[in-house]
Protein backbone atom coordinates (compact mmCIF):
# COMPACT_ATOMS: atom_id res chain seq x y z
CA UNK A 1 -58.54 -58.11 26.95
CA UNK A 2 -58.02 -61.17 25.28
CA UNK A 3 -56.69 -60.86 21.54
CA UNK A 4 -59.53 -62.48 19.22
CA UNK A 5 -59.51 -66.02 17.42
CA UNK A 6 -59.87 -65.47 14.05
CA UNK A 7 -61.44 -67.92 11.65
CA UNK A 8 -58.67 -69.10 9.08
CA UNK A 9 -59.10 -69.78 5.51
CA UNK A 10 -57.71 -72.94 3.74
CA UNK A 11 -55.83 -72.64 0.33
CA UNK A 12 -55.63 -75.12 -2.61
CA UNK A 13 -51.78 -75.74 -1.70
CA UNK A 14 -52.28 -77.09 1.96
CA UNK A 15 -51.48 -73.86 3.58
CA UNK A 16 -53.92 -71.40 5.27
CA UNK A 17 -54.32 -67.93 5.83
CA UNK A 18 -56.43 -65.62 8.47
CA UNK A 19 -59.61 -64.19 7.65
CA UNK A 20 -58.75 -60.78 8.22
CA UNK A 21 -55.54 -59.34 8.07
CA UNK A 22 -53.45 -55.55 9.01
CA UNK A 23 -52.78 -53.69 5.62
CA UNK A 24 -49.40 -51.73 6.35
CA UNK A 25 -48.86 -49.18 3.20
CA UNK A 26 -47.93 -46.23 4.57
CA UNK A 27 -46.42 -47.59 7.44
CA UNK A 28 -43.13 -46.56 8.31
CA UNK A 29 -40.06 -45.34 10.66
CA UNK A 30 -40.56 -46.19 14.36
CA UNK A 31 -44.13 -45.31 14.29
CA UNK A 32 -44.44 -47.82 11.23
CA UNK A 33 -43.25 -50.06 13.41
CA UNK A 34 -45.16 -49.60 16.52
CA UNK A 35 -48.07 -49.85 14.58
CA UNK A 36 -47.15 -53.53 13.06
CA UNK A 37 -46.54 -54.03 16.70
CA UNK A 38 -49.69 -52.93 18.23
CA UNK A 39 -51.89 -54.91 15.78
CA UNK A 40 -49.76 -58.13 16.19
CA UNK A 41 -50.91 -57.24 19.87
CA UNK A 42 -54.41 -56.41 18.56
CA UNK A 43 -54.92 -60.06 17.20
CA UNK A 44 -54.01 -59.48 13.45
CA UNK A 45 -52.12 -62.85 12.39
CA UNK A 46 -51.50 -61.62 8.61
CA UNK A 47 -49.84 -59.00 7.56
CA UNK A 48 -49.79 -57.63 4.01
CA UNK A 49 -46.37 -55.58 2.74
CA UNK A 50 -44.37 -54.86 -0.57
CA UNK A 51 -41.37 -54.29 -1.78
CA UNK A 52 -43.31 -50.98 -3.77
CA UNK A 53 -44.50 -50.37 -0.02
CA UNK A 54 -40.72 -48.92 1.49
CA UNK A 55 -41.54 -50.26 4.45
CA UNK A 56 -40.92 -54.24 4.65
CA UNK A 57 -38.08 -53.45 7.26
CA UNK A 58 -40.35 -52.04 9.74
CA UNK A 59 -42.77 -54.71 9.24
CA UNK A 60 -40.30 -57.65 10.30
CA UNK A 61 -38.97 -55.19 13.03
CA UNK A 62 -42.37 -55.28 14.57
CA UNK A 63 -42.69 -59.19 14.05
CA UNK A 64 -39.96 -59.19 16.15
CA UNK A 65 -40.84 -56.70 18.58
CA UNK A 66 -44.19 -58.16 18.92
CA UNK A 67 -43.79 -60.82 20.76
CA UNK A 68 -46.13 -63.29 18.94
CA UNK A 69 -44.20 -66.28 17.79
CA UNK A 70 -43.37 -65.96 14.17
CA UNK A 71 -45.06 -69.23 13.29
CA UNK A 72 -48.18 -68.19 14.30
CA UNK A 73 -47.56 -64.93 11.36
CA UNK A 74 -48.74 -64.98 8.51
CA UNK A 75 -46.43 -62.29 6.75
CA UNK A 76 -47.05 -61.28 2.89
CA UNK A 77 -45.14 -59.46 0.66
CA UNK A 78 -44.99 -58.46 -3.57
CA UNK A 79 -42.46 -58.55 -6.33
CA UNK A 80 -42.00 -55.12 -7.92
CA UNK A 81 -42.49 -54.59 -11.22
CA UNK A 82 -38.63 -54.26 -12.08
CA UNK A 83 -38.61 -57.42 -11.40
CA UNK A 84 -40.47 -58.98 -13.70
CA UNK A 85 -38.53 -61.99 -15.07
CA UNK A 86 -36.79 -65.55 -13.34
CA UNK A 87 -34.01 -64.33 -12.51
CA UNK A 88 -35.06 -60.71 -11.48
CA UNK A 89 -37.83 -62.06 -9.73
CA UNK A 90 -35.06 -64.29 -7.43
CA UNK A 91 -33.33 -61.02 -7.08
CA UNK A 92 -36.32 -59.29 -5.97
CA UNK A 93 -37.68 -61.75 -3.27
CA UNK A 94 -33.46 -61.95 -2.23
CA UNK A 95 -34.06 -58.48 -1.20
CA UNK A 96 -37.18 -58.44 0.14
CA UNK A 97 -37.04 -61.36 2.44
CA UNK A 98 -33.31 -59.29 3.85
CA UNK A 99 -35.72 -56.25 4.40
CA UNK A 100 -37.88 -58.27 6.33
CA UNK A 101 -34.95 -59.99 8.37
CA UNK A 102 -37.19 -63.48 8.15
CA UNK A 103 -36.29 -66.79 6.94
CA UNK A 104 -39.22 -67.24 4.79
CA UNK A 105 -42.49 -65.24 3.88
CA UNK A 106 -45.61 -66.97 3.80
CA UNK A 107 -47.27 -65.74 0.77
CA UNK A 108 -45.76 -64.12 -2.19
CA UNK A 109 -47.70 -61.80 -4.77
CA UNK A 110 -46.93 -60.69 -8.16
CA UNK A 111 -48.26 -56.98 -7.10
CA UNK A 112 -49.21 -56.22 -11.04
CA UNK A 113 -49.19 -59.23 -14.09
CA UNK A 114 -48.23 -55.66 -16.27
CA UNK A 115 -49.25 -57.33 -19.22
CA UNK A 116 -46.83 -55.05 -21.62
CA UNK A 117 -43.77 -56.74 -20.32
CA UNK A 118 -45.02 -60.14 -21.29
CA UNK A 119 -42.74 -61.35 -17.99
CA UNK A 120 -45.36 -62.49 -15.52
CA UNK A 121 -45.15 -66.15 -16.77
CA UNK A 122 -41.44 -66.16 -16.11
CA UNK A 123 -42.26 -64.55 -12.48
CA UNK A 124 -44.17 -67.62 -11.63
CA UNK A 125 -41.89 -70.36 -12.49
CA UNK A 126 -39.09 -68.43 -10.31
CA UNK A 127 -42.07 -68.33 -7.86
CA UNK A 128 -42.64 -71.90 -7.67
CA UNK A 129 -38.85 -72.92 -7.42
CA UNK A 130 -38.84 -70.63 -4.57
CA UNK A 131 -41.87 -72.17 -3.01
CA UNK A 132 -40.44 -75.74 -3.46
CA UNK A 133 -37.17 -74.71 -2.62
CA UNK A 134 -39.07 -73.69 1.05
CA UNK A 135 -38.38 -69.73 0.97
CA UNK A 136 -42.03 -69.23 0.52
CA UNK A 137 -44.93 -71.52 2.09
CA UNK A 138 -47.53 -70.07 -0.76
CA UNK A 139 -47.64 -68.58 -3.89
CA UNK A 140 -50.09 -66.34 -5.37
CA UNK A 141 -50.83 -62.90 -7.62
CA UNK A 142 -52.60 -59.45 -7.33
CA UNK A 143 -54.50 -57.37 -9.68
CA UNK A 144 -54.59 -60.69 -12.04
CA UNK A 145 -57.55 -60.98 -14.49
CA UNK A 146 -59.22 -64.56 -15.00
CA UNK A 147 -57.36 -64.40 -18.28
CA UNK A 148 -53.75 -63.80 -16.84
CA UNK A 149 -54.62 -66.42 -13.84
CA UNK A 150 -55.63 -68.81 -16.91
CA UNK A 151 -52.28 -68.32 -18.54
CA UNK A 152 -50.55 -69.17 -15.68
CA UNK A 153 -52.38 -72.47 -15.10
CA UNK A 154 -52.09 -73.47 -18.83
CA UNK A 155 -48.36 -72.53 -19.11
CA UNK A 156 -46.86 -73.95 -15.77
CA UNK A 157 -50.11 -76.53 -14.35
CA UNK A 158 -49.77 -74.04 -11.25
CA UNK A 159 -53.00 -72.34 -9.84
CA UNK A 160 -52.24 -68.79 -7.22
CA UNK A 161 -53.38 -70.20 -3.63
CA UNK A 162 -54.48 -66.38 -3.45
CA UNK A 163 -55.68 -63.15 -5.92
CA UNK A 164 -55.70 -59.70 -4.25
CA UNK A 165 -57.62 -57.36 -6.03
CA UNK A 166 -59.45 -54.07 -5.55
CA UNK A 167 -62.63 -55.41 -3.31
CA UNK A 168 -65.13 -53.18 -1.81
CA UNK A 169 -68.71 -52.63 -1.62
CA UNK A 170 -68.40 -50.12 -4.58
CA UNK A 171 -66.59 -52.98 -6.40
CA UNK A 172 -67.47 -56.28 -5.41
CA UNK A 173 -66.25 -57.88 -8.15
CA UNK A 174 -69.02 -60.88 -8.60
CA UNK A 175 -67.62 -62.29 -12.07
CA UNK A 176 -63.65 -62.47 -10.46
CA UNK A 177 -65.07 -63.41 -7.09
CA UNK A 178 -66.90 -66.65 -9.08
CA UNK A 179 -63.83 -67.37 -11.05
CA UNK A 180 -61.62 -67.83 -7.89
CA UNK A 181 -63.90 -70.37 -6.29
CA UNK A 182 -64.21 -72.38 -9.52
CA UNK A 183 -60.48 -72.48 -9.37
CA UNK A 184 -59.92 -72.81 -5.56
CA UNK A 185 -58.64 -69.21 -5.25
CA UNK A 186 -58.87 -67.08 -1.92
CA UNK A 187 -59.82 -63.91 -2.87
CA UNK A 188 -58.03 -61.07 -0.67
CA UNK A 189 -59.36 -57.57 -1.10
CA UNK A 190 -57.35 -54.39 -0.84
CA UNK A 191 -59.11 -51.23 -0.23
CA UNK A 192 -61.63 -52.75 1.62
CA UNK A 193 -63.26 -49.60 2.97
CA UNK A 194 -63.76 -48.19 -0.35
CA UNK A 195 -61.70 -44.61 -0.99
CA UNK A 196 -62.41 -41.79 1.42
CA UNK A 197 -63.18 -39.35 -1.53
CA UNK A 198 -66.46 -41.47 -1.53
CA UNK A 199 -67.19 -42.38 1.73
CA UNK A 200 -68.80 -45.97 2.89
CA UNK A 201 -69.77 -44.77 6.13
CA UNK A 202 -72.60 -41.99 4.79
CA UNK A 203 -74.40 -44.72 2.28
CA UNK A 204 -77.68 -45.18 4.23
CA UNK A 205 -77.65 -48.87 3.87
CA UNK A 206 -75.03 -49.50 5.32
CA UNK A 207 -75.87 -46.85 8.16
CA UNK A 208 -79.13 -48.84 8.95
CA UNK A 209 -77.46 -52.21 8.79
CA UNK A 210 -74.96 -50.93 11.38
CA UNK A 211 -77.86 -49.19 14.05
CA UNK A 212 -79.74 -52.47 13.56
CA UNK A 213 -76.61 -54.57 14.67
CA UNK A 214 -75.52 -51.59 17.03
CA UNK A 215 -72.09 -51.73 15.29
CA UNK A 216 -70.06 -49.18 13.28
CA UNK A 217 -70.55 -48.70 9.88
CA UNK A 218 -66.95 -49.67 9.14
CA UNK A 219 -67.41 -53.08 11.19
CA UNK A 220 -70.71 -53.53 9.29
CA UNK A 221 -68.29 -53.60 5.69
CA UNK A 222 -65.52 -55.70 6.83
CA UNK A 223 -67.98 -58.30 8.12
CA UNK A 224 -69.45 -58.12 4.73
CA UNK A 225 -65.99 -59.21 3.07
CA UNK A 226 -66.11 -62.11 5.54
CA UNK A 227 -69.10 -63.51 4.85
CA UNK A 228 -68.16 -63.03 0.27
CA UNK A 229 -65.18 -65.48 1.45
CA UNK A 230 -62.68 -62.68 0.97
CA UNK A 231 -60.11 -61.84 3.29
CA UNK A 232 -60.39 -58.05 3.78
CA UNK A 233 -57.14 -56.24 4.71
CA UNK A 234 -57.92 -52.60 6.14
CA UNK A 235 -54.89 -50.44 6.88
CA UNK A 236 -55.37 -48.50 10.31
CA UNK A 237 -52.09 -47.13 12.32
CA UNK A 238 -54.31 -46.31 15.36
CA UNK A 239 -54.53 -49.38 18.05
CA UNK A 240 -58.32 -48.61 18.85
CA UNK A 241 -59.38 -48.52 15.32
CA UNK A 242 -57.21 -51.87 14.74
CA UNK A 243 -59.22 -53.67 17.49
CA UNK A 244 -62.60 -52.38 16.30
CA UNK A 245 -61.65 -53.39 13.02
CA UNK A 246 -61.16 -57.22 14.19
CA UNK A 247 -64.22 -57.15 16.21
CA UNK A 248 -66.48 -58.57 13.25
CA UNK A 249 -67.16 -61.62 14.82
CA UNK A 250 -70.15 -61.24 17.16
CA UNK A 251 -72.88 -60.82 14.46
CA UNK A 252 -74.17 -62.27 11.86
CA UNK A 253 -75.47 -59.93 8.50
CA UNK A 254 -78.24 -61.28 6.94
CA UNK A 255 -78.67 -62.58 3.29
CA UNK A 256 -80.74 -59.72 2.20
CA UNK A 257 -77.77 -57.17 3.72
CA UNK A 258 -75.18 -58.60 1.92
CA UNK A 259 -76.98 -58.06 -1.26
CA UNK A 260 -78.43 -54.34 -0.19
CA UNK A 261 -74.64 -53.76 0.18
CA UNK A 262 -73.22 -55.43 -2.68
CA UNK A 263 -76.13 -53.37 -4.44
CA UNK A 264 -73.63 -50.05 -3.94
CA UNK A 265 -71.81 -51.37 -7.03
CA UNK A 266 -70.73 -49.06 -9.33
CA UNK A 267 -67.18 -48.62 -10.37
CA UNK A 268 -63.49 -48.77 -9.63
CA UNK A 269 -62.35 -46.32 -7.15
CA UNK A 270 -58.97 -46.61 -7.77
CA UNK A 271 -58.60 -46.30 -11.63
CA UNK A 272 -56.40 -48.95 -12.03
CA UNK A 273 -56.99 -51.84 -14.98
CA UNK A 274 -54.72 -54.36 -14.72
CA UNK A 275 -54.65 -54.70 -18.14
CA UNK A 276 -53.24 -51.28 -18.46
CA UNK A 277 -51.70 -50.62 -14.93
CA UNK A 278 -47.67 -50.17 -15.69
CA UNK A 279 -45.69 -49.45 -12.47
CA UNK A 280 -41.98 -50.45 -12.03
């Protein structure tokens, strides 16, 4: 079977990015690496790492294994919070892109602005340099507020091409979502499924929007990302579930089932403010 096109997103520095990519936390030794493999062969075009992740050699292994041609890879990975700083942030990306074993990544993430440092500034501007040196095609953050994005653009004129956040029907995140597209940011969600200790799959809306499409219920979710303009990036080491995963594109929700979904709103699932997240 033929792997899927998938639509492509532009960002606000020239660049673009998949609609749907493979998250890969979790994902490591050989299996790790079969698994990057069998999505590549799945149709995922993005993947999403970290250094935090332990696992950013597997994922270029399997770029490598794969097959596909690199440039047609989107691969992203995220500065640790030891990093934090110009020149620690240049150390960090040294070692991650030698983990990966690439020449460049595509997109690069400050994984937490951990406000309490006061260093996220000083990330950036190593981040630019390294995007206008070539070592990195695009820039961006994750777990950023609109006030840490805004202190970015007022301190170095540089907007994130991309801000990956906690992103599920649970958490939609309307007021951050709004703020992105006045500032030409992609919004990328993590934990697009929601957490299992509160499961998606039972909420009866999204049960009947899935038996009226004659989909799955976690099909009906991820098409729900596409259509907010967020790129959705579920983890899944199983090649069937991968493939189901990318097969989004062969309906259509309506207007009134992307609000009944977005109506699930309630809370983080995750527990983690980015104003008070600390993680080195």
């Amino acid at each position: 079977m033929a792997a899927p096109s998938i639509p492509t997103l532009p960002l606000n520095d020239g660049q673009s990015l998949p609609a749907i990519g493979l998250g890969t936390f979790g994902m490591r030794g050989p299996s790790g690496v079969a698994s990057v493999v069998s999505g590549l062969q799945a149709g995922y075009r993005l993947l999403d790492t970290a250094l935090r992740y332990r696992n950013e050699k597997e994922v270029g292994e399997g770029v490598r294994e794969s097959g596909v041609d690199r440039g047609d890879i989107s691969v992203t990975t995220k500065l640790r919070g030891r990093h934090h700083g110009f020149y620690e942030t240049l150390e960090g990306f040294d070692e991650s892109l030698a983990n990966l074993g690439l020449d460049y990544v595509d997109l690069y993430l400050i994984h937490w602005p951990l406000p309490r440092l006061g260093k996220f500034v000083d990330s950036w501007r190593a981040m630019i340099w390294l995007r206008d040196q070539g070592a990195i095609r695009s820039i961006g953050v994750s777990n950023f507020t609109p006030a840490h994005i805004g202190q970015l653009i007022v301190e170095t004129g540089v907007t994130p091409a991309v801000n990956q956040v906690e992103l599920h029907p649970y958490f939609p995140q309307a007021d951050q979502r709004a703020f992105h597209d006045e500032y030409g940011i992609v919004t990328e969600s993590w934990s697009p499924l929601g957490r299992k200790r509160r499961s998606l799959a039972a909420e009866p809306i999204i049960v009947g929007i899935a038996a009226a499409h004659a989909v799955t219920t976690t099909q009906v979710v991820l098409r729900w990302h596409l259509q907010l303009g967020a790129i959705a990036i579920p983890k899944s080491a199983n090649s069937a579930r991968q493939a189901a995963n990318l097969d989004i594109l062969g309906f259509v929700l309506t207007d009134a089932e992307v609000e009944g979904i977005s109506s699930l709103e309630s809370r983080r699932t995750w527990w983690a403010d980015p104003d008070r997240h600390y993680e080195l």
